[in-house]
N, C-alpha and C. Protein backbone atom coordinates (compact mmCIF):
# COMPACT_ATOMS: atom_id res chain seq x y z
N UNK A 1 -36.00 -2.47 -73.57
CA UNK A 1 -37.31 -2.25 -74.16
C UNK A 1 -38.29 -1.97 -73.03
N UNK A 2 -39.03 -1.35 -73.76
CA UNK A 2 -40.38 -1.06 -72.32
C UNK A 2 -41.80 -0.91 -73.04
N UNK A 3 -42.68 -0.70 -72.41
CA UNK A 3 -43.78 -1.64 -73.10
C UNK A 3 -44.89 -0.98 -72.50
N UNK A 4 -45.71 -0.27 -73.02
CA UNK A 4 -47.33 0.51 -72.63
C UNK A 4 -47.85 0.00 -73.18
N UNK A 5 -48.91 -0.84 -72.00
CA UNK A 5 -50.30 -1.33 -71.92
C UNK A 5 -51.44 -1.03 -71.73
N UNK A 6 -52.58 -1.29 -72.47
CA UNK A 6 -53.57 -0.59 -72.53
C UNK A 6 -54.78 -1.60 -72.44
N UNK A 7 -55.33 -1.67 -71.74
CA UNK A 7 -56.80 -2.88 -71.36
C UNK A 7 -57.92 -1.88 -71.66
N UNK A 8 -58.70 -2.21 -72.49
CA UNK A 8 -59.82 -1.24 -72.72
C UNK A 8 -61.15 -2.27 -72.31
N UNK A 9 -62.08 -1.50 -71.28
CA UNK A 9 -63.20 -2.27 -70.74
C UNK A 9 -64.03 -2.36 -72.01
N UNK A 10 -65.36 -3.01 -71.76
CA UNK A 10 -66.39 -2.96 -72.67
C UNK A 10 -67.11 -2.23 -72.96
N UNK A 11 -67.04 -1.56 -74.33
CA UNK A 11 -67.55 -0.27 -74.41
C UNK A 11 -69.24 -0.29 -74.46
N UNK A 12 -69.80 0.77 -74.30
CA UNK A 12 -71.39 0.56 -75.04
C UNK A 12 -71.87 0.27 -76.02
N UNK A 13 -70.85 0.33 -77.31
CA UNK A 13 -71.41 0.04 -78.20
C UNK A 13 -70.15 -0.61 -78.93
N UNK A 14 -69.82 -1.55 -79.22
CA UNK A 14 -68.58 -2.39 -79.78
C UNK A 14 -68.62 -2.03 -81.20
N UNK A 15 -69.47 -2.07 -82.17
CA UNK A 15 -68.92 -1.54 -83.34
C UNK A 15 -68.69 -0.38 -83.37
N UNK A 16 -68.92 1.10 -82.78
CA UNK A 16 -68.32 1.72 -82.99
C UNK A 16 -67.25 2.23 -82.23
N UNK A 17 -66.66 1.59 -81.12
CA UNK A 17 -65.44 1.44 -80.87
C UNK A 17 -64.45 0.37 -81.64
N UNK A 18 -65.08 0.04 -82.53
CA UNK A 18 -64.18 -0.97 -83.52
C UNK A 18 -63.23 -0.48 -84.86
N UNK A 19 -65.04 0.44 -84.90
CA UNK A 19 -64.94 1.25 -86.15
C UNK A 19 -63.59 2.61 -85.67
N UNK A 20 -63.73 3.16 -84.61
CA UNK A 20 -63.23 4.74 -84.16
C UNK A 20 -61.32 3.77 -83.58
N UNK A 21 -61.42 2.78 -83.66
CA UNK A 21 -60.15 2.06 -82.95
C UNK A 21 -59.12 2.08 -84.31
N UNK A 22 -59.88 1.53 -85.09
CA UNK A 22 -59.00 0.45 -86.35
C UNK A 22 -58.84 1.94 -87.31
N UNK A 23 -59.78 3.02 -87.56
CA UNK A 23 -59.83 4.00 -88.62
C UNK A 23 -58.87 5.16 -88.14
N UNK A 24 -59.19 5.50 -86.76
CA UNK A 24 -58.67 6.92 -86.23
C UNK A 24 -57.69 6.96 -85.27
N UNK A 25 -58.46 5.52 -84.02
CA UNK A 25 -57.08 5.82 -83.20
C UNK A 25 -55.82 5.52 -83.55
N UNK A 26 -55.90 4.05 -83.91
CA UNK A 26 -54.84 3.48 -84.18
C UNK A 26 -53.47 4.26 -85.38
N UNK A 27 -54.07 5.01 -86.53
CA UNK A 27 -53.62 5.91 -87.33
C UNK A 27 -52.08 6.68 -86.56
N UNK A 28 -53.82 7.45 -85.75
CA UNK A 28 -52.79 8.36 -84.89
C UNK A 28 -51.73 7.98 -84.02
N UNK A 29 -51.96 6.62 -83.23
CA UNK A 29 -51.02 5.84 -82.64
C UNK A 29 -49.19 5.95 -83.49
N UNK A 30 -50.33 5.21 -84.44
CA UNK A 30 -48.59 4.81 -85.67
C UNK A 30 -47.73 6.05 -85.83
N UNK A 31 -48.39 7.09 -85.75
CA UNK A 31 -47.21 8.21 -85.51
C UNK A 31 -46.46 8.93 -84.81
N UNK A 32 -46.66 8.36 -83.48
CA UNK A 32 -46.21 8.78 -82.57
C UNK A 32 -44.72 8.00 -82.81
N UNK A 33 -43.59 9.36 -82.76
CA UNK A 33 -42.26 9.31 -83.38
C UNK A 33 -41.42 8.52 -81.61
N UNK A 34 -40.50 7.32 -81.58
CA UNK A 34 -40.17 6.98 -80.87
C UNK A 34 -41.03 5.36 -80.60
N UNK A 35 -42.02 5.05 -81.28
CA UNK A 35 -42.30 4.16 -81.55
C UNK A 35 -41.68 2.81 -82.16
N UNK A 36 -41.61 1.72 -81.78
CA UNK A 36 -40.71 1.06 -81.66
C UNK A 36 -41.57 -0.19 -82.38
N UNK A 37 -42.24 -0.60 -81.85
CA UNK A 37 -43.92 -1.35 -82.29
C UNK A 37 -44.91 -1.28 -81.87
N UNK A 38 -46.03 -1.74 -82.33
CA UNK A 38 -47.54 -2.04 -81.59
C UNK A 38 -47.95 -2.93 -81.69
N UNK A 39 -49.43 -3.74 -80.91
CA UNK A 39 -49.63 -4.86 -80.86
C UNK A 39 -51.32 -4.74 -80.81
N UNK A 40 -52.26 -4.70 -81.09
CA UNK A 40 -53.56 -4.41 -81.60
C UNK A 40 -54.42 -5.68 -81.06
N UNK A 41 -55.15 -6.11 -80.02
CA UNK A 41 -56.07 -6.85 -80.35
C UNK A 41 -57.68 -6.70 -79.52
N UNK A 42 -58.47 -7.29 -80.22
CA UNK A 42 -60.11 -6.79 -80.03
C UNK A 42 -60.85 -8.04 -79.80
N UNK A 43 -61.79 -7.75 -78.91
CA UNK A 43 -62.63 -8.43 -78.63
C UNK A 43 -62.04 -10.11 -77.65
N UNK A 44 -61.37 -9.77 -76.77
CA UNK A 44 -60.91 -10.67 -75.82
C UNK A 44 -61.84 -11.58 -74.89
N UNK A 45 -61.32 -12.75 -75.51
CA UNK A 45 -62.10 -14.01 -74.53
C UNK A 45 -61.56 -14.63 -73.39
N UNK A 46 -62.90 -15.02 -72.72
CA UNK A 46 -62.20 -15.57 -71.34
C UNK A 46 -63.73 -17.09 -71.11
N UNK A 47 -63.08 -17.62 -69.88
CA UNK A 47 -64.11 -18.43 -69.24
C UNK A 47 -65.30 -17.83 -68.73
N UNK A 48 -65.21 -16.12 -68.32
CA UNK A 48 -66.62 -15.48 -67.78
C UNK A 48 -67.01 -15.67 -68.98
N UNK A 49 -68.59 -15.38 -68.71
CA UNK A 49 -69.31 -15.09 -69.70
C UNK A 49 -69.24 -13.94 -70.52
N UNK A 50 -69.05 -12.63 -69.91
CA UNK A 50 -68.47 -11.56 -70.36
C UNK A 50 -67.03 -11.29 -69.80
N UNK A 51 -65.95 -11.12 -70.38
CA UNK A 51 -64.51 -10.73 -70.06
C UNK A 51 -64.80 -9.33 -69.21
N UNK A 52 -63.80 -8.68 -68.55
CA UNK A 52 -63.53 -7.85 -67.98
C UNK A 52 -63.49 -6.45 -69.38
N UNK A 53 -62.71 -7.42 -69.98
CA UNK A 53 -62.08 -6.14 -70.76
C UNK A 53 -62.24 -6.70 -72.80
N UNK A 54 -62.63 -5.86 -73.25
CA UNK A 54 -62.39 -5.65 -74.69
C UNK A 54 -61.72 -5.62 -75.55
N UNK A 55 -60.41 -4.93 -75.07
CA UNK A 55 -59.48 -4.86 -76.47
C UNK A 55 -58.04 -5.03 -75.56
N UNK A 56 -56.88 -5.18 -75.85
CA UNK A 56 -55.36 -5.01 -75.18
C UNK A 56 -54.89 -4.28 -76.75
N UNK A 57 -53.88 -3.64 -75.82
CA UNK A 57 -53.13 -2.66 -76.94
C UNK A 57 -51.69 -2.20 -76.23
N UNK A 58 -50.41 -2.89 -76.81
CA UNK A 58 -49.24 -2.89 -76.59
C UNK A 58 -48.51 -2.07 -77.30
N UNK A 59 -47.62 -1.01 -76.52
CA UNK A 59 -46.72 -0.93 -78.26
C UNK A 59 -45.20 -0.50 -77.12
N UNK A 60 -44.23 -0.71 -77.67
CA UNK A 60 -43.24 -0.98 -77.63
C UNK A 60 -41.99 0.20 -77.94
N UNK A 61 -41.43 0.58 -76.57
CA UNK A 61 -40.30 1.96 -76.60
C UNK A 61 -39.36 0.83 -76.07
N UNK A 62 -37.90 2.39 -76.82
CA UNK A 62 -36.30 1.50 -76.35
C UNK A 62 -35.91 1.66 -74.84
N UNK A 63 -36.44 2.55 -74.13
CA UNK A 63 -36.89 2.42 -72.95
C UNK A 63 -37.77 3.27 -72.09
N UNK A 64 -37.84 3.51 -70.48
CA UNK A 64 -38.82 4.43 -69.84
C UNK A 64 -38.88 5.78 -70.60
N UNK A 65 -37.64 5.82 -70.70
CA UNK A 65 -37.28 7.73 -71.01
C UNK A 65 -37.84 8.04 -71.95
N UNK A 66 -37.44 7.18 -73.13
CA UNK A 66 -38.21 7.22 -74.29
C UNK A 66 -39.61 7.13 -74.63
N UNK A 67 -40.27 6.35 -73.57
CA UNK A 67 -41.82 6.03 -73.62
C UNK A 67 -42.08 7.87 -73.27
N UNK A 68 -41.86 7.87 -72.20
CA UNK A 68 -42.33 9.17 -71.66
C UNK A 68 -42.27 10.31 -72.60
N UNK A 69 -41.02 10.67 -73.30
CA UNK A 69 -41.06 11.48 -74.20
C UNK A 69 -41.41 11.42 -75.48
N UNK A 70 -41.95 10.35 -75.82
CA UNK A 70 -42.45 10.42 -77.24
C UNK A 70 -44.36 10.40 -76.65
N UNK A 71 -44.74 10.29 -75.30
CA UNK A 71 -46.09 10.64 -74.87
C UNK A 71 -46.04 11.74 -74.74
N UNK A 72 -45.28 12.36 -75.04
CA UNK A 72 -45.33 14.01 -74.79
C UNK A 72 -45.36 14.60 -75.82
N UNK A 73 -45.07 14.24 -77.18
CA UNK A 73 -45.27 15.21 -78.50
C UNK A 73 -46.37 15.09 -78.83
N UNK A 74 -46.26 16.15 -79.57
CA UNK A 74 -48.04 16.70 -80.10
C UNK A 74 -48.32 15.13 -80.60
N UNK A 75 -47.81 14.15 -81.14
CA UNK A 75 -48.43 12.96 -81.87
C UNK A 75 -48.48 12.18 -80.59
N UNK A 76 -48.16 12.07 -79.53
CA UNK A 76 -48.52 11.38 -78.23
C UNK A 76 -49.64 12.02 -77.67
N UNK A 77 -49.65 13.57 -77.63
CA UNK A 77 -50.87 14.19 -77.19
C UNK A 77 -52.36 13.86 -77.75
N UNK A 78 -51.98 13.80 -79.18
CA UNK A 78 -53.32 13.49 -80.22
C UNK A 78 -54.02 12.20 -79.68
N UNK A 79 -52.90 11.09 -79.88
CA UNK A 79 -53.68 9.92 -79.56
C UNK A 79 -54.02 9.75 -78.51
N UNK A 80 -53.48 10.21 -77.21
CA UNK A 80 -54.34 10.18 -75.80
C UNK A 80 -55.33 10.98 -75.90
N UNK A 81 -55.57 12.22 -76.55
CA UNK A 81 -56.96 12.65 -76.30
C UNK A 81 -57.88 12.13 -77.26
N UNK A 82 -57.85 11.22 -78.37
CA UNK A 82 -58.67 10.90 -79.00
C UNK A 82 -59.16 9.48 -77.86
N UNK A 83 -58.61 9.21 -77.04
CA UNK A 83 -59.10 7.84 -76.24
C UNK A 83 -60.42 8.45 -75.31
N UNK A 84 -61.03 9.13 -75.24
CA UNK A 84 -62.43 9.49 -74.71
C UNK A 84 -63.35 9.33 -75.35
N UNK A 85 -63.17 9.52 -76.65
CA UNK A 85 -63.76 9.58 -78.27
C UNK A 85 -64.39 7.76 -77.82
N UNK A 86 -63.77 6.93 -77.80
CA UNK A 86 -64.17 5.27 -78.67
C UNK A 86 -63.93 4.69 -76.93
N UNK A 87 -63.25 5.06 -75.78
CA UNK A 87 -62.97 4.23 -74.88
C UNK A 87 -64.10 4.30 -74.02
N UNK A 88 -65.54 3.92 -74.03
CA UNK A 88 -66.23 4.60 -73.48
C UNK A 88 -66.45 3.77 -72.34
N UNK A 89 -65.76 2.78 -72.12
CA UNK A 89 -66.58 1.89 -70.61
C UNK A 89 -65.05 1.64 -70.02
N UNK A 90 -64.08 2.53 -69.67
CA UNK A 90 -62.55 2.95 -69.53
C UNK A 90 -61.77 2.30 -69.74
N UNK A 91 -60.73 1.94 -69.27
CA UNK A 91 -59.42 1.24 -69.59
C UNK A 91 -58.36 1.32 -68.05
N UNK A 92 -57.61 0.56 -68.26
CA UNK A 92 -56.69 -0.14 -67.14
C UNK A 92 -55.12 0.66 -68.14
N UNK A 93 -53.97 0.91 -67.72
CA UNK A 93 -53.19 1.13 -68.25
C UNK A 93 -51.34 0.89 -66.90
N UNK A 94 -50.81 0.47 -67.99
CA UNK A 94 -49.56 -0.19 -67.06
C UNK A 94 -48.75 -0.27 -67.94
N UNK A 95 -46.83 -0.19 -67.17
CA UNK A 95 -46.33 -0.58 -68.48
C UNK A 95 -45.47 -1.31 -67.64
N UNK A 96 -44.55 -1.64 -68.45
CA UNK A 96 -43.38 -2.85 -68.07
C UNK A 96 -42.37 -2.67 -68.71
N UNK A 97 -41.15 -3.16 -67.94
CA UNK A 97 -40.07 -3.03 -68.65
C UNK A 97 -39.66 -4.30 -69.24
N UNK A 98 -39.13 -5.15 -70.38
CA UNK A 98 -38.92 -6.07 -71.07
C UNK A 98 -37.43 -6.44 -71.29
């Protein structure tokens, strides 16, 4: 298994990166063919007063090869370019193998 991670900073405006996350991106996410699972979560707490980061977003290939090529079909293409749209204060991205 292998595993793309996604740390999204704090955007400018949190509801409507809430709203553009849960309605549009995420949609488009779920179809990206080679998908294995995902893991969705918003609004991340810490001991700072403000966290680093906003949202984590996991989802889950049978391995590298596979991650890579299912980021490459038009339904991998869609959802990376809709991430400019709602990610507006950027993101950290890493993956791992499991």
């Amino acid at each position: 298994m292998h595993t793309l991670v996604v740390l999204f900073r704090q955007p400018r405006d949190p509801a409507a990166f809430r709203r553009h996350y849960r309605n549009v991106h995420l949609p488009l996410v779920r179809n990206i063919p080679g998908l294995r699972e995902l893991r969705a979560s918003e609004e991340l707490r810490s001991a700072e007063e403000q966290p680093p980061y906003f949202a984590l977003f996991e989802a889950d290939f049978d391995d590298e090869s596979a991650m890579q090529e299912s980021l490459t079909t038009a339904e991998g293409q869609a959802a990376n370019a809709d991430i400019p749209r709602f990610a507006t204060g950027g993101l950290t991205v890493f993956t791992y193998r499991n």
